[in-house]
Protein backbone atom coordinates (compact mmCIF):
# COMPACT_ATOMS: atom_id res chain seq x y z
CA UNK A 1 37.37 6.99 78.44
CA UNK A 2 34.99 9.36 76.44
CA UNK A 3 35.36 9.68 73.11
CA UNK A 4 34.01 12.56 70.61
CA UNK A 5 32.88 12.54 66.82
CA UNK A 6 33.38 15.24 65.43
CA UNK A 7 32.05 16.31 61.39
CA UNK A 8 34.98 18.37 59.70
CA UNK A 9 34.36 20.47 56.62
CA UNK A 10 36.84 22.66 54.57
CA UNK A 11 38.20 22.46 51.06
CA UNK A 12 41.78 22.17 50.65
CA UNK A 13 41.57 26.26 49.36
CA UNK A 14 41.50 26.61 52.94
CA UNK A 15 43.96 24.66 54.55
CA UNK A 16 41.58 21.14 54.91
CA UNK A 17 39.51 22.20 57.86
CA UNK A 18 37.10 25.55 58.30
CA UNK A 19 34.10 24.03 60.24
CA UNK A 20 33.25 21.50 62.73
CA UNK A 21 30.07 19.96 64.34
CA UNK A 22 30.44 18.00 67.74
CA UNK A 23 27.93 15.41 66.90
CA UNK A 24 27.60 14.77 70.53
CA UNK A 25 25.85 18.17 70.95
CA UNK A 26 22.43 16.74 69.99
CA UNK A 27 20.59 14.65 68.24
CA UNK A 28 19.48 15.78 64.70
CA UNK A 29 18.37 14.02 61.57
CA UNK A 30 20.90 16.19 59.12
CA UNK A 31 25.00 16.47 60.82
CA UNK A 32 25.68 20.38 60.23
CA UNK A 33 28.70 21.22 59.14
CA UNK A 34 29.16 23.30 62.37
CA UNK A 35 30.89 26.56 63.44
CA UNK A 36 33.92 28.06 62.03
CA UNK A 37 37.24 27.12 63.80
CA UNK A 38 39.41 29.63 65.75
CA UNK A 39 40.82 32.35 63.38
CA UNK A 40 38.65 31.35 60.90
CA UNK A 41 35.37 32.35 59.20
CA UNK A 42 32.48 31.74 57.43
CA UNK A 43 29.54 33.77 55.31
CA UNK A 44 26.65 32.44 53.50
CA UNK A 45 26.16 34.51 50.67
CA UNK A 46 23.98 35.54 47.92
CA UNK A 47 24.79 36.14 44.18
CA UNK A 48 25.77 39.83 45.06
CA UNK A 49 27.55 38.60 47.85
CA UNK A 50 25.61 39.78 49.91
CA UNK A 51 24.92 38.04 53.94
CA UNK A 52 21.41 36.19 53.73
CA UNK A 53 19.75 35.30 57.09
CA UNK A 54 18.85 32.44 58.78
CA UNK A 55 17.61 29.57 57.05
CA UNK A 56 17.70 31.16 53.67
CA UNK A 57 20.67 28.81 51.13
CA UNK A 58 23.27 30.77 49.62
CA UNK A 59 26.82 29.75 48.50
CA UNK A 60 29.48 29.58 51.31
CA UNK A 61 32.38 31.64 51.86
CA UNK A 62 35.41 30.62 54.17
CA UNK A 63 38.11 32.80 55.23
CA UNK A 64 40.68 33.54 57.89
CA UNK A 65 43.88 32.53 59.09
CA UNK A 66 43.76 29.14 56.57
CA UNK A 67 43.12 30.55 53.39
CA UNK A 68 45.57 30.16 50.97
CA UNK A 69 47.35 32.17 48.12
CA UNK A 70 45.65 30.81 45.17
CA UNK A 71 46.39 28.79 42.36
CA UNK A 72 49.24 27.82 41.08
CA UNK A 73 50.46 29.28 37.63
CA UNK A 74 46.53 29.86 37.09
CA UNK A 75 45.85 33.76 38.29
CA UNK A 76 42.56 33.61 36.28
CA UNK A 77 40.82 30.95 38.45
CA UNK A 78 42.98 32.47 41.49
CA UNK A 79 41.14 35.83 40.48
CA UNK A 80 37.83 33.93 40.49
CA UNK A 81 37.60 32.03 43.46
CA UNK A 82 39.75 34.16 46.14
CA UNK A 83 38.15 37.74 46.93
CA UNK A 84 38.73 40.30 48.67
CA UNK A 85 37.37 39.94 52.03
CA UNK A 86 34.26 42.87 51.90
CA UNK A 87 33.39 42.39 55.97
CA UNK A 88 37.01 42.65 57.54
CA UNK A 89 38.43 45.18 54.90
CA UNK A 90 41.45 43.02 54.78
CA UNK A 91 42.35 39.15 54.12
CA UNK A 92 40.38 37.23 51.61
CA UNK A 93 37.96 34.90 51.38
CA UNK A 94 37.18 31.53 49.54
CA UNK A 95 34.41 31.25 47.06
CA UNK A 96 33.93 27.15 48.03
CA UNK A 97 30.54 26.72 45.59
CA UNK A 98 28.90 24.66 48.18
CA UNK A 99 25.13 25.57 49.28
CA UNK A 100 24.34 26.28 52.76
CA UNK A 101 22.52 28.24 55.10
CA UNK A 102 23.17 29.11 58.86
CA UNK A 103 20.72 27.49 61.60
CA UNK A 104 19.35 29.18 64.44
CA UNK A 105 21.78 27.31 66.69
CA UNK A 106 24.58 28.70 65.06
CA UNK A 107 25.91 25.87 63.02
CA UNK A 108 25.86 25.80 59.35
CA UNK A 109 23.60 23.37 57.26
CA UNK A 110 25.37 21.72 54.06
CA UNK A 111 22.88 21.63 51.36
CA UNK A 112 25.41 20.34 48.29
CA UNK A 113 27.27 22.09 45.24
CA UNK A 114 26.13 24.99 43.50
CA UNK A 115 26.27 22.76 40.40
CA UNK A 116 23.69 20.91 41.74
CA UNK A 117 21.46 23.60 40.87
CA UNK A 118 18.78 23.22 38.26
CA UNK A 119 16.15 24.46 36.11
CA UNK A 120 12.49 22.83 36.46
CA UNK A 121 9.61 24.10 34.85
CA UNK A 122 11.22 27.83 35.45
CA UNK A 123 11.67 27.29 39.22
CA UNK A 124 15.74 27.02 39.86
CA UNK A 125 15.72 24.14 42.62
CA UNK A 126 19.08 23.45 45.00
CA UNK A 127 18.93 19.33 44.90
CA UNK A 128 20.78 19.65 48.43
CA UNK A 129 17.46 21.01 50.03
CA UNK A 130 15.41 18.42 48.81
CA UNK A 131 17.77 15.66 49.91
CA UNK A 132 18.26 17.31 53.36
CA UNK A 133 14.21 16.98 53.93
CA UNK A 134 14.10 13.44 53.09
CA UNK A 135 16.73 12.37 55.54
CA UNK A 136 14.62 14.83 57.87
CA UNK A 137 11.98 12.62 57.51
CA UNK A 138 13.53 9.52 59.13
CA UNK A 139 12.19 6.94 56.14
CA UNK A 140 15.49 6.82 54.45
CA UNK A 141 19.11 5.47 55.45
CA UNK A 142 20.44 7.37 52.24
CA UNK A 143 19.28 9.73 49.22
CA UNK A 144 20.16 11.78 46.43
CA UNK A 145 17.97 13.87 43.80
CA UNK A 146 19.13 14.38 40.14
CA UNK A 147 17.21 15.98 37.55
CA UNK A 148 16.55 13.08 34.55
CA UNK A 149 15.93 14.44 31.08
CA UNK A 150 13.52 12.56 28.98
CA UNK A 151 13.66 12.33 25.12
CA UNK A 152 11.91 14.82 24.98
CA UNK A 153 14.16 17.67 26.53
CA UNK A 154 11.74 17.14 29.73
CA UNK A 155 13.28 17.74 32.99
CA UNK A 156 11.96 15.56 35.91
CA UNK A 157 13.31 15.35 39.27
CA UNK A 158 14.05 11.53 40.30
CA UNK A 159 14.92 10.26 43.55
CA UNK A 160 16.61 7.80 44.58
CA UNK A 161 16.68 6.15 48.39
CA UNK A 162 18.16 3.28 50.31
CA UNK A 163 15.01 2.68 52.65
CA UNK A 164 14.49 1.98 56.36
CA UNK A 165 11.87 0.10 57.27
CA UNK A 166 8.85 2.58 57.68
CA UNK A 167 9.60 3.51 54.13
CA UNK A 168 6.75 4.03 51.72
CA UNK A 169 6.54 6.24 48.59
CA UNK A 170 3.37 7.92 49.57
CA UNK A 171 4.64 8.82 53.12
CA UNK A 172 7.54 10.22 51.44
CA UNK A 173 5.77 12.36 49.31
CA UNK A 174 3.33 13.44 51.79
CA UNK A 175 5.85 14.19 54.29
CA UNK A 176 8.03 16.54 51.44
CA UNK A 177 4.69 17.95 50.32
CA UNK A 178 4.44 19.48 53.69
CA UNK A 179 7.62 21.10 53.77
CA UNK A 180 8.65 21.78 50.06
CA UNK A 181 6.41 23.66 47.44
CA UNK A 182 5.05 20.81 44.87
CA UNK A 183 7.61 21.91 42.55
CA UNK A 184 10.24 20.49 44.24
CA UNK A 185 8.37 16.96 45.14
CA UNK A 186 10.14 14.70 42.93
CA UNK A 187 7.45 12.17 41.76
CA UNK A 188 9.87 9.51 40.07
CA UNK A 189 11.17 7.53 42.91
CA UNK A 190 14.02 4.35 42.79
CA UNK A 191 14.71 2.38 45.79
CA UNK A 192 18.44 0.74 46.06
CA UNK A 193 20.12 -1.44 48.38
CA UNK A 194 23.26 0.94 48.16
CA UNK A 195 23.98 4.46 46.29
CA UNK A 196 26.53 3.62 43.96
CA UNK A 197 30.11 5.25 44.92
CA UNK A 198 33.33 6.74 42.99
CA UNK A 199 36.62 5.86 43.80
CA UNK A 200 37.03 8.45 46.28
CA UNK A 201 33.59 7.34 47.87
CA UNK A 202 31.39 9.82 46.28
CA UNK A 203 28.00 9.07 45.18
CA UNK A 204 28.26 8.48 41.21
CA UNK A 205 25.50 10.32 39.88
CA UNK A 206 26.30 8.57 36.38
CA UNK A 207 26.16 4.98 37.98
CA UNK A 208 22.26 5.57 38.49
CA UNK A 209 19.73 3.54 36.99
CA UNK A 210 16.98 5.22 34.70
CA UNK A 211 13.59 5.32 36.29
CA UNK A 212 11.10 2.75 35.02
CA UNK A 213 8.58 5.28 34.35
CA UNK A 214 5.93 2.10 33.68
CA UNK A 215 6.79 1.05 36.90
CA UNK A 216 6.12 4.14 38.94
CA UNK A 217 2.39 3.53 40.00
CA UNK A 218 1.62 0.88 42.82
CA UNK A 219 -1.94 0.33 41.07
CA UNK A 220 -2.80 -2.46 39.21
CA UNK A 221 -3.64 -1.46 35.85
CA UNK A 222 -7.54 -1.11 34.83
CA UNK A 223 -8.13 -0.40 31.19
CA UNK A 224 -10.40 2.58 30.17
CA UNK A 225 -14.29 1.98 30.43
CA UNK A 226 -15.60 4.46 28.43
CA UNK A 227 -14.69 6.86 25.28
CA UNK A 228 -14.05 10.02 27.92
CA UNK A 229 -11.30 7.90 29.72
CA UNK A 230 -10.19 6.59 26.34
CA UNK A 231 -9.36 9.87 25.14
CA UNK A 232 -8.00 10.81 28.32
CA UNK A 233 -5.83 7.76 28.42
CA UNK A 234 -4.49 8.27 25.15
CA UNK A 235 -3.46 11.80 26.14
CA UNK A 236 -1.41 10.80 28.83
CA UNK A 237 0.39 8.21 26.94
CA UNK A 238 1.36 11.10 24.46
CA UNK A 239 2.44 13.68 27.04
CA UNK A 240 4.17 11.26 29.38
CA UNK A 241 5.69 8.80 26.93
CA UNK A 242 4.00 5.93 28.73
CA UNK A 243 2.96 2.74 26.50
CA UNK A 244 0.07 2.24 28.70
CA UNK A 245 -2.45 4.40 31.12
CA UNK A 246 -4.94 2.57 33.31
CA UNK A 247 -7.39 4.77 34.86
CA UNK A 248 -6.33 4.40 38.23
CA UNK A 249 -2.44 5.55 37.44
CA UNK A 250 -1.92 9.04 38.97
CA UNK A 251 -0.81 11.41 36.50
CA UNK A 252 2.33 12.97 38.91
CA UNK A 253 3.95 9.79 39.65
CA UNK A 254 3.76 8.48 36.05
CA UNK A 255 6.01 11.97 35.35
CA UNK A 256 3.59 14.80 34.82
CA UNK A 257 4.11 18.46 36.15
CA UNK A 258 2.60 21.30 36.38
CA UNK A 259 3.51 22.64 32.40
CA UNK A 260 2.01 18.67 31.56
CA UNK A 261 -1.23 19.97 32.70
CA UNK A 262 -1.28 23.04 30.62
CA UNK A 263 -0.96 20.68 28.01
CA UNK A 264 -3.87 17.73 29.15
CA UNK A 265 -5.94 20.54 29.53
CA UNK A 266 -5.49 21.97 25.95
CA UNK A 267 -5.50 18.85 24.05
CA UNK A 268 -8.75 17.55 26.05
CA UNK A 269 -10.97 20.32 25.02
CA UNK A 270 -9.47 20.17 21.38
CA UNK A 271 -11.43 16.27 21.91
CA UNK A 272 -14.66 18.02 23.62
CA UNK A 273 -13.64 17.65 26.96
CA UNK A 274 -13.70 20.88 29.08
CA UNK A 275 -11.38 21.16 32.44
CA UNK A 276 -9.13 23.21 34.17
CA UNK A 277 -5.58 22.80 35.19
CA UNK A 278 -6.53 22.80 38.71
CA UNK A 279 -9.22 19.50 37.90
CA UNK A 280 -6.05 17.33 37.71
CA UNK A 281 -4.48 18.58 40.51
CA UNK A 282 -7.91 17.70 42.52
CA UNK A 283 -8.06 14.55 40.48
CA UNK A 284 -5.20 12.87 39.83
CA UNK A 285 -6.33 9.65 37.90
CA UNK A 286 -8.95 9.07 35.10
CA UNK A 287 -11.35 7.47 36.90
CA UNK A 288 -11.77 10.53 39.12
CA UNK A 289 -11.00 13.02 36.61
CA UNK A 290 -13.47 11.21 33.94
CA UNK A 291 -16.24 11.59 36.62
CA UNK A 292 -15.25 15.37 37.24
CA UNK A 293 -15.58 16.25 33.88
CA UNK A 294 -18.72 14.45 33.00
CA UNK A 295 -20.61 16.23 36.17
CA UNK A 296 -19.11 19.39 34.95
CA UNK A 297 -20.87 19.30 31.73
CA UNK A 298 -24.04 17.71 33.40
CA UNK A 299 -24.19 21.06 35.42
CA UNK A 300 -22.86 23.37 32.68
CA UNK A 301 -25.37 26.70 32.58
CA UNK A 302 -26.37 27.43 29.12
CA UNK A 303 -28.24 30.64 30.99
CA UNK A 304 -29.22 33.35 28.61
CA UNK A 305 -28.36 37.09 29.90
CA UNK A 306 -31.33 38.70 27.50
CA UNK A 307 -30.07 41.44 25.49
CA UNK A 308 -28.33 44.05 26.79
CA UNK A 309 -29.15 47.90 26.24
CA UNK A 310 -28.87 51.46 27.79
CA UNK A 311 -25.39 52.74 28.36
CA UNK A 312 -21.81 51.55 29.06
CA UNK A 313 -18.95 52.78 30.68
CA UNK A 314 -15.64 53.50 28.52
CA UNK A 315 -12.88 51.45 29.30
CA UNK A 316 -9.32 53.48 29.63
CA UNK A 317 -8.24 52.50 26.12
CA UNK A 318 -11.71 53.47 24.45
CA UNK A 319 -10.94 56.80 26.33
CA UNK A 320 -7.81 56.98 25.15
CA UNK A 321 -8.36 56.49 21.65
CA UNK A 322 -11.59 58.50 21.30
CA UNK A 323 -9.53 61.45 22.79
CA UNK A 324 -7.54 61.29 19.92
CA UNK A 325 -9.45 61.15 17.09
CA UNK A 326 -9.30 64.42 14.92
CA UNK A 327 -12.95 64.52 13.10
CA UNK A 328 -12.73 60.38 11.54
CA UNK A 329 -12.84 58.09 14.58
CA UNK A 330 -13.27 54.96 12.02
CA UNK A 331 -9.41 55.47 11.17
CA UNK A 332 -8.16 52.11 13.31
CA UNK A 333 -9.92 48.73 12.15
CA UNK A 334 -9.00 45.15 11.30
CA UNK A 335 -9.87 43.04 8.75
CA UNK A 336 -9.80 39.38 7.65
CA UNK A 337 -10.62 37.44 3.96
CA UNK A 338 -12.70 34.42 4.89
CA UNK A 339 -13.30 32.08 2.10
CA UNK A 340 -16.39 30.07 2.40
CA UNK A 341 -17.99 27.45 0.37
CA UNK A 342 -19.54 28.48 -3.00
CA UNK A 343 -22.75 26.39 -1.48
CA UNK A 344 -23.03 28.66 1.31
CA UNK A 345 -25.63 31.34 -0.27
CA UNK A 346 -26.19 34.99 0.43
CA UNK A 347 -29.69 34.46 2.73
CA UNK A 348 -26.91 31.73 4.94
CA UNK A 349 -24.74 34.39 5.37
CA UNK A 350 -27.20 37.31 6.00
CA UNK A 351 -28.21 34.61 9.18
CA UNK A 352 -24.78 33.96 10.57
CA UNK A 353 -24.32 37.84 10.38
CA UNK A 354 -27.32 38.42 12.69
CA UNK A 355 -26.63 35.88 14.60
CA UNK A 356 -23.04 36.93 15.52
CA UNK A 357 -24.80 40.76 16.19
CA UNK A 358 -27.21 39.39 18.49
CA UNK A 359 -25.18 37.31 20.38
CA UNK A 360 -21.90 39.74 20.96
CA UNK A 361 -23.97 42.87 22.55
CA UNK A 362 -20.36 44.78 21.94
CA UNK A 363 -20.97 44.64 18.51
CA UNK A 364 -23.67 46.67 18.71
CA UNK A 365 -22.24 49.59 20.26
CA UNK A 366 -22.86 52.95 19.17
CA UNK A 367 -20.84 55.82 19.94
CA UNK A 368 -21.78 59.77 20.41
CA UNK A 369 -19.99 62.78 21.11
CA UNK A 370 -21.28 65.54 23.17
CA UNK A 371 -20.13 68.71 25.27
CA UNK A 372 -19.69 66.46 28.32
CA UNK A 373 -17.80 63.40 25.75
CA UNK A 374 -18.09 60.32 24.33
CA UNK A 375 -20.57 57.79 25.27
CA UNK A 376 -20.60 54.18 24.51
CA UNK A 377 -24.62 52.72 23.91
CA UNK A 378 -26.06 49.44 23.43
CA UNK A 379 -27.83 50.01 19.89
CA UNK A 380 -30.51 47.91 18.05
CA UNK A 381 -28.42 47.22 14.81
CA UNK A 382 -29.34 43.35 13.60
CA UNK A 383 -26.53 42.96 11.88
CA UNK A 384 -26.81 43.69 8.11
CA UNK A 385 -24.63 41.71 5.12
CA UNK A 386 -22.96 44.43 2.58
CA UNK A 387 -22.93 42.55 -1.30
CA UNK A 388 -21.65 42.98 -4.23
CA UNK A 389 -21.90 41.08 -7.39
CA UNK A 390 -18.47 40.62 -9.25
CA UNK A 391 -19.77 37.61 -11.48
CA UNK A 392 -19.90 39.53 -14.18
CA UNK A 393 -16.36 41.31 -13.82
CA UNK A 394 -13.61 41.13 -16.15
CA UNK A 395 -10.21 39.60 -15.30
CA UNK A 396 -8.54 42.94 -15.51
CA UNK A 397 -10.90 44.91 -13.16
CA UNK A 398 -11.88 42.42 -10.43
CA UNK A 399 -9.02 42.46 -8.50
CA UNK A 400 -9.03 46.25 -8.61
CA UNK A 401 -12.96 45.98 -7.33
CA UNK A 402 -12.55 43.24 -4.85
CA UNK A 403 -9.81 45.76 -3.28
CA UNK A 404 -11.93 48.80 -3.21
């Protein structure tokens, strides 16, 4: 005697059952939901409510012969959760707040709740999709993705898996790194013998451990060598809220993200050390990072381009403004009081001056007018240092002269 599975969906909004999936059709990593039933229907939607295509998640829509009336005694929520049906012209249809998206069989893919949406690092990420490719990937019996907020009001996405077998964190990772943008990688991982369940055999989201951050990174720890990885270390340990860095940790699967290395990057050249965001992407622990940055400043060019004369094209806004100017073109500057040490002498100052002149060839522009228009010119100007001796100024008058 045969017998048939079969996976029912439907919220009770819609009389219990809307789709099924004969899981006897095939064999597939991730059970659809299926096909509507007979008289009934099914949309996957946009936040305009509009029909998105293939593949793409959207919120799911039921209607048909099943839906039901509303609410009781609550017309508000009635008003918010039944519409009118925009496809048929007539019935309604069910708002359920699920994610899914339609497969090119046909069926429809569950992808979770619409609550399960969240906010990374400005990238809104459906949980359900990232769960759905790590069944996909066959190293899991079960999984679920939450976001975890740190102390500091950081969002990190943490996952958490009852493992088969061929289970490892790195083929995990590299596996969803193939199929997800690294955004929505989560890099905090927690194995369990069982997800923990509600009553009602739910997973309870609030029944789930906290992440061992310290625990994250399958290396054995190996202290800094030198004062580079040091300062490095120290950075991390700041940033990721870590008690302790060894140079072989990776920086993503101790917690960091992609805002992190905005701020590795910033702090390390405030210490002397110049990189670029996309250094710890390349390398992902000290050791290789500490090397990176010590052959970049090894190789640095302190090239000299000479100086620079003849003519130079206006930009749009130097057009702009010079085209404006009625007779006194000197009518837009800026200005800033520097206070300097009363050690620092007049012939000290008359150097830095020329210095800054020679080295910025902009600041030597010069500027004519003719028939044909302006024309911007590399000029010869050394710089020059404007004085004036107020030593001798009364109380009453100096701030009058300083002003003019």
């Amino acid at each position: 005697r045969s017998k048939k599975i079969l996976n029912g969906y439907g919220p009770t909004e819609n009389t219990t059952f809307s789709l099924t999936y004969d899981i006897t059709e095939q064999q597939t990593k991730t059970i659809p939901i299926g096909r509507p039933l007979a008289n009934r229907s099914a949309y996957i939607l946009d936040k305009d409510q509009n029909p998105l295509p293939i593949g793409v998640p959207g919120e799911l829509y039921v209607g048909g012969d099943g839906v039901s009336r509303g609410y009781l005694n609550n017309p508000e929520l009635t008003r918010e959760k039944f519409i009118r049906d925009p496809f048929t012209k007539h019935g309604r249809l069910y708002r359920t707040g699920d994610l899914g998206r339609w497969l090119e069989d046909g069926n429809i893919e569950y992808l979770g709740r619409i609550d399960d949406q969240v906010k990374i690092r400005g990238y809104r990420i459906e949980l359900g999709e990232i769960e759905a490719m790590i069944q996909q990937s066959g190293l899991t019996k079960q999984s679920v993705v939450v976001a975890s907020e740190d102390s500091k009001g950081t969002k990190r996405l943490v996952g958490y898996v009852v493992s088969t077998k061929s289970y490892s964190k790195q083929a995990l990772e590299t596996y969803l790194g193939s199929k997800l943008p690294e955004y929505m990688v989560p890099r905090l991982w927690v194995e369990l013998e069982q997800l923990p369940l509600t009553s009602n055999g739910k997973i309870d989201k609030r029944a789930l451990p906290q992440p061992e951050i310290g625990t994250q990174n399958s290396e054995a720890y190996v202290a800094p060598q030198n004062q580079t990885q040091q300062t490095l270390a120290q950075i991390w340990q700041d940033l990721l809220g870590v008690n302790e860095v060894g140079i072989e940790d990776n920086f993503f699967e101790l917690g960091g993200d992609s805002i992190l290395t905005i701020q590795v990057v910033s702090r390390a050249r405030r210490a002397g050390l110049e990189m670029e965001p996309r250094d710890l992407f390349t390398h992902q622990n000290i050791a290789k990072l500490s090397e990176a940055i010590r052959g970049k400043q090894a190789t640095q060019s302190h090239g000299e381009q000479g100086t620079l004369e003849g003519y130079s094209g206006l930009l749009p806004i130097q057009q702009w403004y010079l085209s404006h100017t009625n007779g006194e073109v000197s009518h837009f500057n800026q200005s800033v009081l520097l206070k300097v040490d009363r050690m620092i002498g007049q012939s000290q100052l008359e150097a830095v001056v020329k210095h800054l002149v020679h080295y910025h060839d902009a600041l030597r522009f010069k500027y004519q007018q003719s028939s044909e228009g302006w024309t911007q010119q590399y000029g010869l100007n050394p710089g020059e240092l404007d004085s004036a001796d107020l030593s001798k100024t009364g109380k009453e008058e100096y701030k009058q002269q300083l002003a003019e």
